[in-house]
PDB file of N, CA and C in Angstrom:
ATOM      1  N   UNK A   1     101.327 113.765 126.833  1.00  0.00           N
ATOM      2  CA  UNK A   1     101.337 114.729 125.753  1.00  0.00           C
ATOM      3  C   UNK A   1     101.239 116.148 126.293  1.00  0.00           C
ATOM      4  N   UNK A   2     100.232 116.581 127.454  1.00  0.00           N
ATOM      5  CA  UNK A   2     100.696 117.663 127.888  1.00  0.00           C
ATOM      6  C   UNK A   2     101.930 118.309 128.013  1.00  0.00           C
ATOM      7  N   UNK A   3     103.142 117.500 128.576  1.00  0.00           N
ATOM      8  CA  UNK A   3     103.963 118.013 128.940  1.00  0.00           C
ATOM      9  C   UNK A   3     104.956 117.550 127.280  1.00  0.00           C
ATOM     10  N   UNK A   4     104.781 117.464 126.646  1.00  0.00           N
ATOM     11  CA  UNK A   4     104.934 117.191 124.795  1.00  0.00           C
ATOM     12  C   UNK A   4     106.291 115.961 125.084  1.00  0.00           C
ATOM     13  N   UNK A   5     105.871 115.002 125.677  1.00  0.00           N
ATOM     14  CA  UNK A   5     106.563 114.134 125.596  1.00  0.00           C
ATOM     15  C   UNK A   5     105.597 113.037 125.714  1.00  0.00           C
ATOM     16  N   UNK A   6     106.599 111.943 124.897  1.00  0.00           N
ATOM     17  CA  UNK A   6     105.481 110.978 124.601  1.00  0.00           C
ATOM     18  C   UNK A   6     106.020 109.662 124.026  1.00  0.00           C
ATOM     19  N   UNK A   7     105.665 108.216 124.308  1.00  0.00           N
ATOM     20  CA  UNK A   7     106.588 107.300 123.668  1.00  0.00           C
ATOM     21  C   UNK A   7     105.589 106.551 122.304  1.00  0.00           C
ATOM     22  N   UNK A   8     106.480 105.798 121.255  1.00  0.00           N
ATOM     23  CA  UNK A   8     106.162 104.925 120.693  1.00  0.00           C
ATOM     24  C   UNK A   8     106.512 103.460 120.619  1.00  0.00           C
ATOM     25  N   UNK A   9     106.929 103.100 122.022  1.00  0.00           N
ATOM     26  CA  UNK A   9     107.389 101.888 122.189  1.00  0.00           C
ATOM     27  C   UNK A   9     106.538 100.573 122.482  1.00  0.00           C
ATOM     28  N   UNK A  10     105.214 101.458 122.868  1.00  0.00           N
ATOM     29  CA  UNK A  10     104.329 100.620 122.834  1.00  0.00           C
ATOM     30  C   UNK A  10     103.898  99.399 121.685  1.00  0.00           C
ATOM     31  N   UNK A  11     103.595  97.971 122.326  1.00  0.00           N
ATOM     32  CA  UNK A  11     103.570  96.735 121.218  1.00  0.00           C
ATOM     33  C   UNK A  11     102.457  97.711 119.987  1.00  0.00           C
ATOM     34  N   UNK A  12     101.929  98.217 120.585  1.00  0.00           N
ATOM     35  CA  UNK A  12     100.505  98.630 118.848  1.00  0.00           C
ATOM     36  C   UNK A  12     101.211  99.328 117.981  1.00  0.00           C
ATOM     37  N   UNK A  13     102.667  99.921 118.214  1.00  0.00           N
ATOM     38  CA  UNK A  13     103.115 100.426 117.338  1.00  0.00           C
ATOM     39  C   UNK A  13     104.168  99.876 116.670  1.00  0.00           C
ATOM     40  N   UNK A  14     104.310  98.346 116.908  1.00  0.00           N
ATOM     41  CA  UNK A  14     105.328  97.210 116.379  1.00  0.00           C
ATOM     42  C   UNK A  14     104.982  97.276 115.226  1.00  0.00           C
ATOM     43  N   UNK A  15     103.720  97.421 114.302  1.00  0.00           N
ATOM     44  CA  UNK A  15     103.624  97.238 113.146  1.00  0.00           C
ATOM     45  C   UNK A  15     103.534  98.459 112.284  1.00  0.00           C
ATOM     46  N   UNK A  16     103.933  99.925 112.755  1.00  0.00           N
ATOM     47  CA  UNK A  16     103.147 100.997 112.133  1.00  0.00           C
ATOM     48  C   UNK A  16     104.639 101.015 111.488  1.00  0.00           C
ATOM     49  N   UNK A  17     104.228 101.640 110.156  1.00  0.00           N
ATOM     50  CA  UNK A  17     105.713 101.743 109.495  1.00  0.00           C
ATOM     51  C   UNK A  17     106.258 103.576 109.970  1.00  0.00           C
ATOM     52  N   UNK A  18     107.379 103.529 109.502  1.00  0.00           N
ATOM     53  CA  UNK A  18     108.595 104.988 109.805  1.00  0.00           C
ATOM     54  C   UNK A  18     107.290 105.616 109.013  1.00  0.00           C
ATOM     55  N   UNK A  19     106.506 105.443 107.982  1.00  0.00           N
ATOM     56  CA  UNK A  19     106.125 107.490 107.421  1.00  0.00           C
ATOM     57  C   UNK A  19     105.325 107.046 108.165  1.00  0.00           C
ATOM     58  N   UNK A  20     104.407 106.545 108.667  1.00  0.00           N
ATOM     59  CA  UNK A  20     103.544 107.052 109.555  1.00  0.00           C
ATOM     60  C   UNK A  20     103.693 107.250 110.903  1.00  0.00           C
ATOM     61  N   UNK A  21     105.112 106.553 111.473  1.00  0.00           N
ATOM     62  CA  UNK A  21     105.248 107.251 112.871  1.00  0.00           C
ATOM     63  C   UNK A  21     105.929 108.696 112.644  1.00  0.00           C
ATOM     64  N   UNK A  22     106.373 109.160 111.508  1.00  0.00           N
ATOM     65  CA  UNK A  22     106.967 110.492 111.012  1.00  0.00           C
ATOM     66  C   UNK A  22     105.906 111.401 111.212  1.00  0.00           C
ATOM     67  N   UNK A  23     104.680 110.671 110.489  1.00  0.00           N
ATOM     68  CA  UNK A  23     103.345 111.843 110.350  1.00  0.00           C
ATOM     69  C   UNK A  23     102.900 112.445 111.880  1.00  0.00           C
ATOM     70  N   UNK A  24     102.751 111.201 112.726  1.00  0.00           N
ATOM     71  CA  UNK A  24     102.454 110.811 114.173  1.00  0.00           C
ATOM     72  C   UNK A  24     103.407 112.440 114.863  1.00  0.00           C
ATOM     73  N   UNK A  25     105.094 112.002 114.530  1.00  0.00           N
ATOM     74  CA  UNK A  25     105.610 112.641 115.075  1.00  0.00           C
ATOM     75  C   UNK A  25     105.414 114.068 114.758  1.00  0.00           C
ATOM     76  N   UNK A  26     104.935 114.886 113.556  1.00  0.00           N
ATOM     77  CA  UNK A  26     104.974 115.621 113.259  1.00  0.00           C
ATOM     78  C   UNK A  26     103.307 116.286 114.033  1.00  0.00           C
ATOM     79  N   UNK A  27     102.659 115.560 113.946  1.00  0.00           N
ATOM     80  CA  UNK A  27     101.300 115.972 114.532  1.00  0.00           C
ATOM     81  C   UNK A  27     100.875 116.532 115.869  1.00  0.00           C
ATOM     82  N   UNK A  28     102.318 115.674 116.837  1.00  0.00           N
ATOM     83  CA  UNK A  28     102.281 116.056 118.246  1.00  0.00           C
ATOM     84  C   UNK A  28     103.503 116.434 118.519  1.00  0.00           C
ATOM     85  N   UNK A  29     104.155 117.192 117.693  1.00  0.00           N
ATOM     86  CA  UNK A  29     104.850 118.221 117.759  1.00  0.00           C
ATOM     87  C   UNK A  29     104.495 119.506 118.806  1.00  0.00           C
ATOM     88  N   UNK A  30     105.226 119.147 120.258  1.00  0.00           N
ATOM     89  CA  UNK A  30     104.511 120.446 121.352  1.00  0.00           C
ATOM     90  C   UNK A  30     104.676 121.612 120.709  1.00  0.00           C
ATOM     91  N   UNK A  31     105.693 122.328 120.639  1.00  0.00           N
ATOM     92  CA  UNK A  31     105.165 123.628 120.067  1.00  0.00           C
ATOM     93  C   UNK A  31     104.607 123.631 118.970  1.00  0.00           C
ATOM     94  N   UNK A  32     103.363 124.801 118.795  1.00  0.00           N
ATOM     95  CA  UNK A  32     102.483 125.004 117.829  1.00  0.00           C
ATOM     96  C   UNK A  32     103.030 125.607 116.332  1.00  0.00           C
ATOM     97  N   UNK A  33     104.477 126.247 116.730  1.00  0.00           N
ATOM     98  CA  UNK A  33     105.062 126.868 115.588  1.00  0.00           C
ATOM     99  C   UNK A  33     105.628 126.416 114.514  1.00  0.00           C
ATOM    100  N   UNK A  34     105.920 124.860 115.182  1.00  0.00           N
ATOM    101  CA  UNK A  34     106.711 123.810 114.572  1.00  0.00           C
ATOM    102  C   UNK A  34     105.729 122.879 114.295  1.00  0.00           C
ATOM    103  N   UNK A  35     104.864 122.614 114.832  1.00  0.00           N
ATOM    104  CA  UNK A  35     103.837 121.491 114.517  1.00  0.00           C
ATOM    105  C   UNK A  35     103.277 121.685 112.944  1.00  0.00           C
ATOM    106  N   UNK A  36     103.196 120.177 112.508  1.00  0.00           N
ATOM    107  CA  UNK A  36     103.121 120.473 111.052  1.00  0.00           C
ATOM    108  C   UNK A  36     101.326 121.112 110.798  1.00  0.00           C
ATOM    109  N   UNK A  37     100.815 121.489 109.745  1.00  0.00           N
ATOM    110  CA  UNK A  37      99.987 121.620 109.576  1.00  0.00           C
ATOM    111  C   UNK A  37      98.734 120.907 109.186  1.00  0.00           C
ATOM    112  N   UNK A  38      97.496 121.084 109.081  1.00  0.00           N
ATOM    113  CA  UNK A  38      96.550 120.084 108.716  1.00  0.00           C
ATOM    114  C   UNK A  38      96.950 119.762 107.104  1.00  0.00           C
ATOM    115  N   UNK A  39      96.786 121.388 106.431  1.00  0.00           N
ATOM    116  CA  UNK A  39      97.064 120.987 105.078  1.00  0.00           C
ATOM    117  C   UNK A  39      98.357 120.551 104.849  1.00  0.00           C
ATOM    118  N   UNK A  40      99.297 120.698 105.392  1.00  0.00           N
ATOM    119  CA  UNK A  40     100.719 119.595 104.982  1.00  0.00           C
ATOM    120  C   UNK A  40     100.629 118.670 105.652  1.00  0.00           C
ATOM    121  N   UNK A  41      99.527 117.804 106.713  1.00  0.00           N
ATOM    122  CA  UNK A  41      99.981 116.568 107.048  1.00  0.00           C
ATOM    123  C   UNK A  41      99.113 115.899 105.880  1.00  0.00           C
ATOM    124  N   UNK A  42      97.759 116.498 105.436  1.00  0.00           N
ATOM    125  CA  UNK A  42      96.856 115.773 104.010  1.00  0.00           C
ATOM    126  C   UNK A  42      98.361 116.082 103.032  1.00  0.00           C
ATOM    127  N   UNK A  43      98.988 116.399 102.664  1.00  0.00           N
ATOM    128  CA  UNK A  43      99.982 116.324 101.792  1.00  0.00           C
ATOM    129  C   UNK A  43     101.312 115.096 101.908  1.00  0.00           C
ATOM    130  N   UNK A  44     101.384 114.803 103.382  1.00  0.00           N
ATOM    131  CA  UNK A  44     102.308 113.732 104.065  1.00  0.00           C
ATOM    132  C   UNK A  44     102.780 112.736 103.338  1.00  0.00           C
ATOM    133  N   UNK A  45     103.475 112.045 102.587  1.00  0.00           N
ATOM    134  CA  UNK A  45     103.783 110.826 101.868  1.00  0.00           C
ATOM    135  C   UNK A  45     102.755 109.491 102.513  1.00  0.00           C
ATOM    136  N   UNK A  46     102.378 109.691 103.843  1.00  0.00           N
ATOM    137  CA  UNK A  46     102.104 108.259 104.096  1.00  0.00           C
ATOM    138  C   UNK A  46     100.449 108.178 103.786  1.00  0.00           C
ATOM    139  N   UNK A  47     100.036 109.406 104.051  1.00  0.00           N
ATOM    140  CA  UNK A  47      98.783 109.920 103.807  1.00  0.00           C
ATOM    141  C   UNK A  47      98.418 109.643 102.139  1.00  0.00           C
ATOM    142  N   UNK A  48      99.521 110.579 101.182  1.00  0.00           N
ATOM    143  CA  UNK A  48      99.444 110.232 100.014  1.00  0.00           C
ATOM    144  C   UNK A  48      99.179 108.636  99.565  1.00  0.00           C
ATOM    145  N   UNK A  49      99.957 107.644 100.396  1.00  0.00           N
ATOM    146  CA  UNK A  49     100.231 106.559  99.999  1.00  0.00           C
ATOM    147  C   UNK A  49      98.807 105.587 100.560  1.00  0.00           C
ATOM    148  N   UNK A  50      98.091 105.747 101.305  1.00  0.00           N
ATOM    149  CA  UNK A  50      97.049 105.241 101.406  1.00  0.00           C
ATOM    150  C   UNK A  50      95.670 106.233 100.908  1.00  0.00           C
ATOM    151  N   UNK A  51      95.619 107.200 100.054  1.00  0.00           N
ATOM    152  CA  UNK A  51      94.731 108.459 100.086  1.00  0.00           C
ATOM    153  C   UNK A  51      94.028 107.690  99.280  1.00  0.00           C
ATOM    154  N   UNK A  52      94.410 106.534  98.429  1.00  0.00           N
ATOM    155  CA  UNK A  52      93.355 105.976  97.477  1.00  0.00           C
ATOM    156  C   UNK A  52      92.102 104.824  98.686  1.00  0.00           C
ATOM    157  N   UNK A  53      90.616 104.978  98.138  1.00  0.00           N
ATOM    158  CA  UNK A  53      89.830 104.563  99.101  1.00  0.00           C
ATOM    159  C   UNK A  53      90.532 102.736  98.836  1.00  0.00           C
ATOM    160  N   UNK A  54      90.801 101.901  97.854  1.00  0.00           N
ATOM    161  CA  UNK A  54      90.902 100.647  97.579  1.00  0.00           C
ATOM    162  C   UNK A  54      91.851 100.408  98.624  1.00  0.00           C
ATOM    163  N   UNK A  55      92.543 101.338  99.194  1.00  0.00           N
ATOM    164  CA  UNK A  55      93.899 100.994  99.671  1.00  0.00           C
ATOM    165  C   UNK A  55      93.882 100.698 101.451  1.00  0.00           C
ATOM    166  N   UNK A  56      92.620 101.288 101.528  1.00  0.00           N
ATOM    167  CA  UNK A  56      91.799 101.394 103.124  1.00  0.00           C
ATOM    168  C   UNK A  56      92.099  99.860 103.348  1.00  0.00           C
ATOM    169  N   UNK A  57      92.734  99.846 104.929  1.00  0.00           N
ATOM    170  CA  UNK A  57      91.838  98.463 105.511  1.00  0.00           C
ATOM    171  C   UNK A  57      91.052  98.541 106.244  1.00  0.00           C
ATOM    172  N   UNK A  58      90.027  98.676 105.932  1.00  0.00           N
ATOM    173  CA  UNK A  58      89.123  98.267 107.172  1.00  0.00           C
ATOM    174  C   UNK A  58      89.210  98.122 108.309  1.00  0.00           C
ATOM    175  N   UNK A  59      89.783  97.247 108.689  1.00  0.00           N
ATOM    176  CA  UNK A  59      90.058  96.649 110.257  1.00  0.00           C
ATOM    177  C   UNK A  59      91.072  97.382 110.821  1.00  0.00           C
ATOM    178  N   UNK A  60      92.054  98.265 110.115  1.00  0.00           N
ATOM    179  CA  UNK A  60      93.275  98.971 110.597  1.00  0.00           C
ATOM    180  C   UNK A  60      92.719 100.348 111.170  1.00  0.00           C
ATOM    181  N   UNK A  61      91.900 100.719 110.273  1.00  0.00           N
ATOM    182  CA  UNK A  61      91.306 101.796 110.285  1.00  0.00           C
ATOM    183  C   UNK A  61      90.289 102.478 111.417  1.00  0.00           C
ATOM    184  N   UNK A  62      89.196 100.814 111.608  1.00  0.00           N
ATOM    185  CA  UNK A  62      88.802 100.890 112.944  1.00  0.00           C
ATOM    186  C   UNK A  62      89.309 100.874 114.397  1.00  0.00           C
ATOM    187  N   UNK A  63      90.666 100.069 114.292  1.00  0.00           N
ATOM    188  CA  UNK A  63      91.344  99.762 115.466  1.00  0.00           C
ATOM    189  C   UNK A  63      92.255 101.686 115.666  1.00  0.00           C
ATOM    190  N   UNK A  64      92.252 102.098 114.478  1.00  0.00           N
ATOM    191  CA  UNK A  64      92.970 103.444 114.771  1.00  0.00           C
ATOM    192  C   UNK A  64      91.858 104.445 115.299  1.00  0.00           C
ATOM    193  N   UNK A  65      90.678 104.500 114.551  1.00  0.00           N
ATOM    194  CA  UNK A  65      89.876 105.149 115.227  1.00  0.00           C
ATOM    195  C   UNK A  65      89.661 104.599 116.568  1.00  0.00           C
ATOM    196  N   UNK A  66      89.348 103.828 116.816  1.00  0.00           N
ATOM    197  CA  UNK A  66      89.640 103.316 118.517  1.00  0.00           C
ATOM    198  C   UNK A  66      90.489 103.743 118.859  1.00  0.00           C
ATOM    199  N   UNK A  67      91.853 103.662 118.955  1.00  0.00           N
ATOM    200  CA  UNK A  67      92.859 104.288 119.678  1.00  0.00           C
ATOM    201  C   UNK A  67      92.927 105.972 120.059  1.00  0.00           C
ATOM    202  N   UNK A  68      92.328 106.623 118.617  1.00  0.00           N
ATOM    203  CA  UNK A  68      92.228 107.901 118.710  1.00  0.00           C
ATOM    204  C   UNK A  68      91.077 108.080 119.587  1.00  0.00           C
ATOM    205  N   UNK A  69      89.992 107.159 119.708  1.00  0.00           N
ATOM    206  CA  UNK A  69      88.912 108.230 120.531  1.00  0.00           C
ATOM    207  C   UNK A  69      89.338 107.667 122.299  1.00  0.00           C
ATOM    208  N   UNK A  70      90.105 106.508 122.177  1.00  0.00           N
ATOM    209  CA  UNK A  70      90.859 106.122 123.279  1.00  0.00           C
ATOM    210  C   UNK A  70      91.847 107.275 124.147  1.00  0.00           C
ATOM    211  N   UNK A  71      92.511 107.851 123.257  1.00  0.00           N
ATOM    212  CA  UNK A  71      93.339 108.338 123.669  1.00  0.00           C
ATOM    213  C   UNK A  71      92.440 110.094 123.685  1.00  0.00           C
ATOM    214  N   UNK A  72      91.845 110.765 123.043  1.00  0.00           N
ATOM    215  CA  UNK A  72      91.158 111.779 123.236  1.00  0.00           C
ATOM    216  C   UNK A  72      90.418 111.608 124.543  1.00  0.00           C
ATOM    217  N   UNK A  73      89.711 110.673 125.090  1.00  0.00           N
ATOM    218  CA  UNK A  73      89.257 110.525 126.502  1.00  0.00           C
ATOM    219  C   UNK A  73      90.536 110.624 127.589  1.00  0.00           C
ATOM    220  N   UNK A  74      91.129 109.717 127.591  1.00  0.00           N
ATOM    221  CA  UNK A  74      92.641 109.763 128.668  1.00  0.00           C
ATOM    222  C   UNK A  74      93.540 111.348 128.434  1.00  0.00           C
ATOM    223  N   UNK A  75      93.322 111.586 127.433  1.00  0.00           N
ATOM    224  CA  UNK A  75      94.337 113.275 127.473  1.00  0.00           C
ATOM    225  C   UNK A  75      92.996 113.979 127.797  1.00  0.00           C
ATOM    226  N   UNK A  76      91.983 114.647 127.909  1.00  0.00           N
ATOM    227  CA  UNK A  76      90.699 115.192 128.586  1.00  0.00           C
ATOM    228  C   UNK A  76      90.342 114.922 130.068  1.00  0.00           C
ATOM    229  N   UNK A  77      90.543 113.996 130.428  1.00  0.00           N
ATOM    230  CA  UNK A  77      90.591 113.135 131.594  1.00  0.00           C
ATOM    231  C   UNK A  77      91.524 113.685 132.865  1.00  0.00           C
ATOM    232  N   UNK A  78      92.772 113.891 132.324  1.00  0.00           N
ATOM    233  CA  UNK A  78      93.728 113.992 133.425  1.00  0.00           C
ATOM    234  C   UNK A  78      93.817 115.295 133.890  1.00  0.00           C
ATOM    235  N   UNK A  79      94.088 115.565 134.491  1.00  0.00           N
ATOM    236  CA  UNK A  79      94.189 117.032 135.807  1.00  0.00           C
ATOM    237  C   UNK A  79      94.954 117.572 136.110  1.00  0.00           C
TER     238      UNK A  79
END
């Protein structure tokens, strides 16, 4: 991601649907000018589409927070 390249070919992302690898893509968007915003990614369709709490899974949710604090260590990490 430093160098703003980055894949989604990885198997964990076999199941993520197109708006949320859209949101994904829009989030790590390298330049800052183009990168979407906080308040338009809370506006995002995919965001919209799970924004209700009933709609949470649980278990998806934890495995994403894992990945995110996964991946916040490994991009901090490197040199």
């Amino acid at each position: 991601m430093l160098s703003g390249k980055y894949t989604i070919d990885e198997p964990e992302w076999a199941d993520v649907s197109s708006e949320a690898k859209d949101l994904v893509a829009k989030l790590l968007t390298f330049n800052p000018e183009e990168r979407i915003s906080a308040f338009d990614a809370l506006k995002h369709p995919w965001i919209d589409k799970f924004a209700e709490a009933g709609k949470v899974d649980t278990k998806v949710a934890a495995r994403t927070l894992q990945n995110l604090q996964n991946f916040r260590v490994s991009a901090f990490s490197i040199k």
